[in-house]
PDB file of N, CA and C in Angstrom:
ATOM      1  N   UNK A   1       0.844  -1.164   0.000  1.00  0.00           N
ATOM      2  CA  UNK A   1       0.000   0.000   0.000  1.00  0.00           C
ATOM      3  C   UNK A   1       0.896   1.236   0.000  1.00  0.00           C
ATOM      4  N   UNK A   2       0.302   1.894  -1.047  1.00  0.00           N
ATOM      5  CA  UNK A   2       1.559   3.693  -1.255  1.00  0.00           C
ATOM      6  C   UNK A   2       0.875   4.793   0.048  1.00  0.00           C
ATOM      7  N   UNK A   3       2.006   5.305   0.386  1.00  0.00           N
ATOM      8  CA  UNK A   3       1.744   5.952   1.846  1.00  0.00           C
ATOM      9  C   UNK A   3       0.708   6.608   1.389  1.00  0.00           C
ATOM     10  N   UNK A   4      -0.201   7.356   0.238  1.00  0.00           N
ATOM     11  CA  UNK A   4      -1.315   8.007  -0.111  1.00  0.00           C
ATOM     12  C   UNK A   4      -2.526   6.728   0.274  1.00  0.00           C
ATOM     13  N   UNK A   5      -2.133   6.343  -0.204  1.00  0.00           N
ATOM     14  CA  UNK A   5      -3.555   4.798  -0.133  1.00  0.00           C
ATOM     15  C   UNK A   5      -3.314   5.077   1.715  1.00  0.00           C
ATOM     16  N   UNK A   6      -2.496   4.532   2.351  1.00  0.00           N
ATOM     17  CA  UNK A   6      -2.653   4.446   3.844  1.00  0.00           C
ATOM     18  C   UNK A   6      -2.968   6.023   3.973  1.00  0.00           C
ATOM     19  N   UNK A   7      -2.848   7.199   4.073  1.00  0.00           N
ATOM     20  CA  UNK A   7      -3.067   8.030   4.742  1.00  0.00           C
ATOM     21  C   UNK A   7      -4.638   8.160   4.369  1.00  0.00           C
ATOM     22  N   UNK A   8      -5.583   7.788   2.921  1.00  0.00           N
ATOM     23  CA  UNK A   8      -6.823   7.683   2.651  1.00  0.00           C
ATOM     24  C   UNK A   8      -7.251   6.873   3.449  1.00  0.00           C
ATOM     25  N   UNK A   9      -6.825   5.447   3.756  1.00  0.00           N
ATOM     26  CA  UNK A   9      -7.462   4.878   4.873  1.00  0.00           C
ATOM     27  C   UNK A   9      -7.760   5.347   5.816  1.00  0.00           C
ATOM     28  N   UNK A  10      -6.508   5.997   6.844  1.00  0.00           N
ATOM     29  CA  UNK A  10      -6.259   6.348   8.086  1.00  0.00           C
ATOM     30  C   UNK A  10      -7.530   7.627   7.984  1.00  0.00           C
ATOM     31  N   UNK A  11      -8.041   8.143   7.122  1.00  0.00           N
ATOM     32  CA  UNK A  11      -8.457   9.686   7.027  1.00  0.00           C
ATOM     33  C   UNK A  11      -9.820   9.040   7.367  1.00  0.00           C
ATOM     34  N   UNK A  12     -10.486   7.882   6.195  1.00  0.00           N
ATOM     35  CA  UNK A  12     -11.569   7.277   6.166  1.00  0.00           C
ATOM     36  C   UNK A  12     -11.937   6.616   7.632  1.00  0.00           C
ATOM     37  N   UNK A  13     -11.449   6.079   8.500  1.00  0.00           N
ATOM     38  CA  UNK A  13     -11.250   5.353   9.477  1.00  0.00           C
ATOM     39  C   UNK A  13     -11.703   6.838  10.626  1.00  0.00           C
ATOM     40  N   UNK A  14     -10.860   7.851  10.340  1.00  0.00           N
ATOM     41  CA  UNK A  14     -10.708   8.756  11.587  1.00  0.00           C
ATOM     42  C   UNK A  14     -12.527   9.549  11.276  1.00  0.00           C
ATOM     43  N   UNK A  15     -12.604   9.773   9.818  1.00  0.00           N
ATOM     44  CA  UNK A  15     -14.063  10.338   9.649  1.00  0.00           C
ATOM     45  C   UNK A  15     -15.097   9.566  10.487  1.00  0.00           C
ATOM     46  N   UNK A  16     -15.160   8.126  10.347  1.00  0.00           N
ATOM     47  CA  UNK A  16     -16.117   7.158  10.577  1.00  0.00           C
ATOM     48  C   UNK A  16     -15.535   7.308  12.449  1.00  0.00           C
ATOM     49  N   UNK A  17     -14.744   7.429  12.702  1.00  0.00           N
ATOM     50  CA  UNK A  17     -15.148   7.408  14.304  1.00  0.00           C
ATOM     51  C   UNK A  17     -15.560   8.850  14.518  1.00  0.00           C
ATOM     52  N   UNK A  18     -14.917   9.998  14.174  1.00  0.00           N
ATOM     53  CA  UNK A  18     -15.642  11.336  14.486  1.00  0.00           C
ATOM     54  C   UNK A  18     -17.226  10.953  14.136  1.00  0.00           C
ATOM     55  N   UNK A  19     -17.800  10.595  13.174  1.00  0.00           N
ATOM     56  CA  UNK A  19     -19.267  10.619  13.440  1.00  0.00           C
ATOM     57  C   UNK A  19     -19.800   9.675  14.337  1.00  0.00           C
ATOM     58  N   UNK A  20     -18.967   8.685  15.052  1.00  0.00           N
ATOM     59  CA  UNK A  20     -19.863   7.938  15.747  1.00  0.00           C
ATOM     60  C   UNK A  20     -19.655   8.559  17.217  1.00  0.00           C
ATOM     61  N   UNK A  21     -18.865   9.211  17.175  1.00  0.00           N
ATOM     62  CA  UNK A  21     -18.059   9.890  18.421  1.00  0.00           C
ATOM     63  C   UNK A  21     -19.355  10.965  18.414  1.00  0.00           C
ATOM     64  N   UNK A  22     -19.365  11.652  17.335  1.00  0.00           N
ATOM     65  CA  UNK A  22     -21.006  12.820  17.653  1.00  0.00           C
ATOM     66  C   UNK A  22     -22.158  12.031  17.762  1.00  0.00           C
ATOM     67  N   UNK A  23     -22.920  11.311  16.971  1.00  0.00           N
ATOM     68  CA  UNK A  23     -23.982  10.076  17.331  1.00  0.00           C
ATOM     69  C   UNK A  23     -23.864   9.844  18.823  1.00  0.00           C
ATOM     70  N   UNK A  24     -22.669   9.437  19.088  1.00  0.00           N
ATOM     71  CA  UNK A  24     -22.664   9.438  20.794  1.00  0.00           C
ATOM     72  C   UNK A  24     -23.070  10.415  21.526  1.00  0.00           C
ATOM     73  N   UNK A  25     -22.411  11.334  21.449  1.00  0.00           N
ATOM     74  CA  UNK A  25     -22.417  12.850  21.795  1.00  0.00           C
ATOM     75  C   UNK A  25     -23.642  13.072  22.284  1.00  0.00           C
ATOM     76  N   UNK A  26     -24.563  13.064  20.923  1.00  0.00           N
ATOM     77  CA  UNK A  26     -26.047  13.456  20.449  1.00  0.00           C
ATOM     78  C   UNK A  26     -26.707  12.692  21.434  1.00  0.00           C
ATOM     79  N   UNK A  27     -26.722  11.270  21.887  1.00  0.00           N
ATOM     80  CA  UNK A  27     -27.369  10.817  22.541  1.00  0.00           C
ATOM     81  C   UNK A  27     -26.805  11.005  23.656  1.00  0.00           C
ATOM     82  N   UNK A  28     -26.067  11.400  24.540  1.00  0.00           N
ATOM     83  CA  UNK A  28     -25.665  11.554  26.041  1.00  0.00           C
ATOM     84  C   UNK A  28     -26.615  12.977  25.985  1.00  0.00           C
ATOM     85  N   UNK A  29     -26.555  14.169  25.141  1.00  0.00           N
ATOM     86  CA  UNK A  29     -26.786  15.419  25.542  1.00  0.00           C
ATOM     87  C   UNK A  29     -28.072  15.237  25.831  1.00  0.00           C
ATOM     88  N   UNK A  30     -28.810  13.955  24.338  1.00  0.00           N
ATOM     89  CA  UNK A  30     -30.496  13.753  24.705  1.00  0.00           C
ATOM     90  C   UNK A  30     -30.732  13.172  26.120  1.00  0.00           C
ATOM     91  N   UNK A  31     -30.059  12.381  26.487  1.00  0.00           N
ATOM     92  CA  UNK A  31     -30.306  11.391  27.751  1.00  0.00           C
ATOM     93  C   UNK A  31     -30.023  12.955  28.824  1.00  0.00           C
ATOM     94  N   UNK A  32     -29.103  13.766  29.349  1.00  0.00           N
ATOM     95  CA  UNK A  32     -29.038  14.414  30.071  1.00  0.00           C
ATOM     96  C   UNK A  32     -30.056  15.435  29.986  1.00  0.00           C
ATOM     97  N   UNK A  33     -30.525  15.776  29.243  1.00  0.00           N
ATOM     98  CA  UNK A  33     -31.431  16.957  28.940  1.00  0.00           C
ATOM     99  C   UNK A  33     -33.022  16.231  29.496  1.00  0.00           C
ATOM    100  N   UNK A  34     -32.644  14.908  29.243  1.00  0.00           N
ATOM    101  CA  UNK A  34     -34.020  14.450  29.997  1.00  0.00           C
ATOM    102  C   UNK A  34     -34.159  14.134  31.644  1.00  0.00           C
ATOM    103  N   UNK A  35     -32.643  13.810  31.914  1.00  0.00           N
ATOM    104  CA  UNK A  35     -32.350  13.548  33.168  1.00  0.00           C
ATOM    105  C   UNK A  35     -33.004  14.945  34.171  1.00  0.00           C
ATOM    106  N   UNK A  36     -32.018  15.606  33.397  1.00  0.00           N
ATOM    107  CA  UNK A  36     -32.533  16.965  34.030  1.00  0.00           C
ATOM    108  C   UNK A  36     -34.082  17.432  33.629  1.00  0.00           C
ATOM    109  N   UNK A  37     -34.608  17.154  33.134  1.00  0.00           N
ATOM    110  CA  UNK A  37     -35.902  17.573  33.369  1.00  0.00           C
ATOM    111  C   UNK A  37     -36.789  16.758  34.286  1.00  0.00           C
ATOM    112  N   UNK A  38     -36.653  15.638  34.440  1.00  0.00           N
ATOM    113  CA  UNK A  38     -36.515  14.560  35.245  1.00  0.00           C
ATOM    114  C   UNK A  38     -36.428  15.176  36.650  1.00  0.00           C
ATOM    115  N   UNK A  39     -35.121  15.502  36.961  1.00  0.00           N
ATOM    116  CA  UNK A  39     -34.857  15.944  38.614  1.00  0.00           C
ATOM    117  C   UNK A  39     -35.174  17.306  38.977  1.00  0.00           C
ATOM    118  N   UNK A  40     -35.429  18.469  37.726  1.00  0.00           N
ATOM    119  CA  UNK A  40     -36.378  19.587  38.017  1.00  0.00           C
ATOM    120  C   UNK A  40     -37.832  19.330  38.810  1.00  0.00           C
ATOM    121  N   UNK A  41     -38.783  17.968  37.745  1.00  0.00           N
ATOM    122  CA  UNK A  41     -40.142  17.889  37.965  1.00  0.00           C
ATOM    123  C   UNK A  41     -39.761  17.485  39.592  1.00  0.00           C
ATOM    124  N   UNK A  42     -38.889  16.424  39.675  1.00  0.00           N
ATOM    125  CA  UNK A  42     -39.071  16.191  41.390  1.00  0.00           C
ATOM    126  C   UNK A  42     -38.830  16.859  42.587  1.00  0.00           C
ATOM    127  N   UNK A  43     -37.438  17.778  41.558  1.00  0.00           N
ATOM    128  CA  UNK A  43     -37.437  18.850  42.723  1.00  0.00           C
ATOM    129  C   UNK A  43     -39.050  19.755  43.156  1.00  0.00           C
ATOM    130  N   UNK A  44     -39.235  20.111  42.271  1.00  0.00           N
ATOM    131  CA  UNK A  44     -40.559  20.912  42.297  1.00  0.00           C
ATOM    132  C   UNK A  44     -41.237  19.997  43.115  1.00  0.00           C
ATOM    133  N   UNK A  45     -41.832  18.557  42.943  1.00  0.00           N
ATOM    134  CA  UNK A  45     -42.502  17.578  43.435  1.00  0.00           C
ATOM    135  C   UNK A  45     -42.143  18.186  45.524  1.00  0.00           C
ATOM    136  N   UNK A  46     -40.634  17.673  45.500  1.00  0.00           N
ATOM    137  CA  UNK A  46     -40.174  17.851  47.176  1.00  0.00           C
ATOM    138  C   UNK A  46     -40.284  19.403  47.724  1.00  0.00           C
ATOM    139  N   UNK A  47     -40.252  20.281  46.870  1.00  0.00           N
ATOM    140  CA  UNK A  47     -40.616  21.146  47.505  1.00  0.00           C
ATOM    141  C   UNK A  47     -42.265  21.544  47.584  1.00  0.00           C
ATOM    142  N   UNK A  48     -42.749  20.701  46.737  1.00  0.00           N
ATOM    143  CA  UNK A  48     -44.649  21.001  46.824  1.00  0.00           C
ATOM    144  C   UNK A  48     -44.804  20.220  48.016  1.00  0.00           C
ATOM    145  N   UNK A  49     -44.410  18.852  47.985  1.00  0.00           N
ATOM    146  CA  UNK A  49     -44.219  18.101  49.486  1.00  0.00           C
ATOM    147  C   UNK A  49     -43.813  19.156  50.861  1.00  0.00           C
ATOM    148  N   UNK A  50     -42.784  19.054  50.804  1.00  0.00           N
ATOM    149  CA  UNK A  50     -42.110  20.309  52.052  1.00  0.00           C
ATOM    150  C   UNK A  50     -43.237  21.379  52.915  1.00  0.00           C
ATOM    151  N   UNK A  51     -43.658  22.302  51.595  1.00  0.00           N
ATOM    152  CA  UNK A  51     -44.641  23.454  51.866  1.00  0.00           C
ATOM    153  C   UNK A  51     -45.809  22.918  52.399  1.00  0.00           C
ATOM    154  N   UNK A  52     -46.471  21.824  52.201  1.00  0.00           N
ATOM    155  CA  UNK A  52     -47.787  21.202  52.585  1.00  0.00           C
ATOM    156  C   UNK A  52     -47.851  20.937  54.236  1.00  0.00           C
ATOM    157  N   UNK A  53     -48.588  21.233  54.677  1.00  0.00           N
ATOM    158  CA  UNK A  53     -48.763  21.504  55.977  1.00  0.00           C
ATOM    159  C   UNK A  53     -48.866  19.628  56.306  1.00  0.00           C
ATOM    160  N   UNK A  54     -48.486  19.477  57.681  1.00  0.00           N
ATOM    161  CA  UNK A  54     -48.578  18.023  57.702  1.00  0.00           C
ATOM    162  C   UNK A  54     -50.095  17.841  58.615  1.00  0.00           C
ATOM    163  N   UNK A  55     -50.677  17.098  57.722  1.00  0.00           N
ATOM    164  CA  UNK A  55     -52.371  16.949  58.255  1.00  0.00           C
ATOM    165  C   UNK A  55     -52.612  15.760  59.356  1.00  0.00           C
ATOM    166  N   UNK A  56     -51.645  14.909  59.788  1.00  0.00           N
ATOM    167  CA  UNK A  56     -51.641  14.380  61.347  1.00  0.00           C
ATOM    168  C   UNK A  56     -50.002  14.528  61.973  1.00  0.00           C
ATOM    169  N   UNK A  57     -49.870  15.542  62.649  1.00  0.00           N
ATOM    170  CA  UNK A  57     -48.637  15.665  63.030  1.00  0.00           C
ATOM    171  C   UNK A  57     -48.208  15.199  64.155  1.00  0.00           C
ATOM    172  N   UNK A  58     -48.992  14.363  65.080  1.00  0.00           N
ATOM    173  CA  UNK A  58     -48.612  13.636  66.099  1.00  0.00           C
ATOM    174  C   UNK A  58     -48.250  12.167  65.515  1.00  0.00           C
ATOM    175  N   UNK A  59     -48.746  11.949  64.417  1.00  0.00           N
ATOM    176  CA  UNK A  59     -48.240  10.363  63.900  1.00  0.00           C
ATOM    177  C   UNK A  59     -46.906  10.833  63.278  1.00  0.00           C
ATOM    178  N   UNK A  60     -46.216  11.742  63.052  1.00  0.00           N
ATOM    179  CA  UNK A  60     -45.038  12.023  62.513  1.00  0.00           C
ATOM    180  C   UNK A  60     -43.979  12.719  64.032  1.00  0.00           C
ATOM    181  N   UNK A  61     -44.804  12.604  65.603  1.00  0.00           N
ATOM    182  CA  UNK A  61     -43.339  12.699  66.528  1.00  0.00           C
ATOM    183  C   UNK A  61     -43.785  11.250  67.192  1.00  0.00           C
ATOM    184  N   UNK A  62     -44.602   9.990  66.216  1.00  0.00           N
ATOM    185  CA  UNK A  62     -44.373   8.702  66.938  1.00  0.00           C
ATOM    186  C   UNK A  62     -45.400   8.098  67.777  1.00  0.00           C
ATOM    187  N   UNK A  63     -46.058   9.141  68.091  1.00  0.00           N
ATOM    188  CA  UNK A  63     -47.675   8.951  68.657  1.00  0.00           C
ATOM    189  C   UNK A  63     -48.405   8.244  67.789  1.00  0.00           C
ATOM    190  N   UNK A  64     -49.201   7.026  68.776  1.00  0.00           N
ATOM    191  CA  UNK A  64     -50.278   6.740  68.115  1.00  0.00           C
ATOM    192  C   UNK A  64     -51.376   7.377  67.623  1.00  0.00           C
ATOM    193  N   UNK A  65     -51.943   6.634  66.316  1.00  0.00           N
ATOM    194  CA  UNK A  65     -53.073   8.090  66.578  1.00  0.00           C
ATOM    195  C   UNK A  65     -54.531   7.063  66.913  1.00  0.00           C
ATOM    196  N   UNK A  66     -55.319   8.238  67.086  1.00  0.00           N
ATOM    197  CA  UNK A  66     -56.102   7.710  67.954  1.00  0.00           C
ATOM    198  C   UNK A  66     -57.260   6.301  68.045  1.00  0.00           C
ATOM    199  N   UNK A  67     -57.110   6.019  66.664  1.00  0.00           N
ATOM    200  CA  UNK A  67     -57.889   4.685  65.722  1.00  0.00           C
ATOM    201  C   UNK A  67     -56.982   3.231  66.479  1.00  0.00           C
ATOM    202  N   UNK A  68     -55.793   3.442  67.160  1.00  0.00           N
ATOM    203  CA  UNK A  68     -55.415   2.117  67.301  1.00  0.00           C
ATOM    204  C   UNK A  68     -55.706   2.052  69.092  1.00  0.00           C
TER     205      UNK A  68
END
């Protein structure tokens, strides 16, 4: 093989991983972009939790409540 033929290989070879290298890319940024929307909704979720007043608060310092 004439060093032109190998450096066309080597070129062809390096193209074909740069695009699989972005294909990759493309799908981590999709997967994170969902992640994070993901741990926004729950954040929001724990803080709608948090703010909510607790509606038997003696069963939450361990007290029975009064049904048993």
């Amino acid at each position: 093989m004439s060093e032109i033929e190998d450096l066309q290989v080597r070129i062809a070879f390096q193209e074909d991983s740069i695009e699989e290298l972005t294909r990759s890319l493309l799908r981590q940024e999709r997967r994170v972009a969902e992640l994070e929307q993901l741990l926004d909704a729950v954040r929001r979720r724990l803080l709608e939790l948090e703010q909510k007043p607790h509606h038997n608060a003696s069963a939450s310092h361990g007290e029975v409540p009064p049904h048993y």
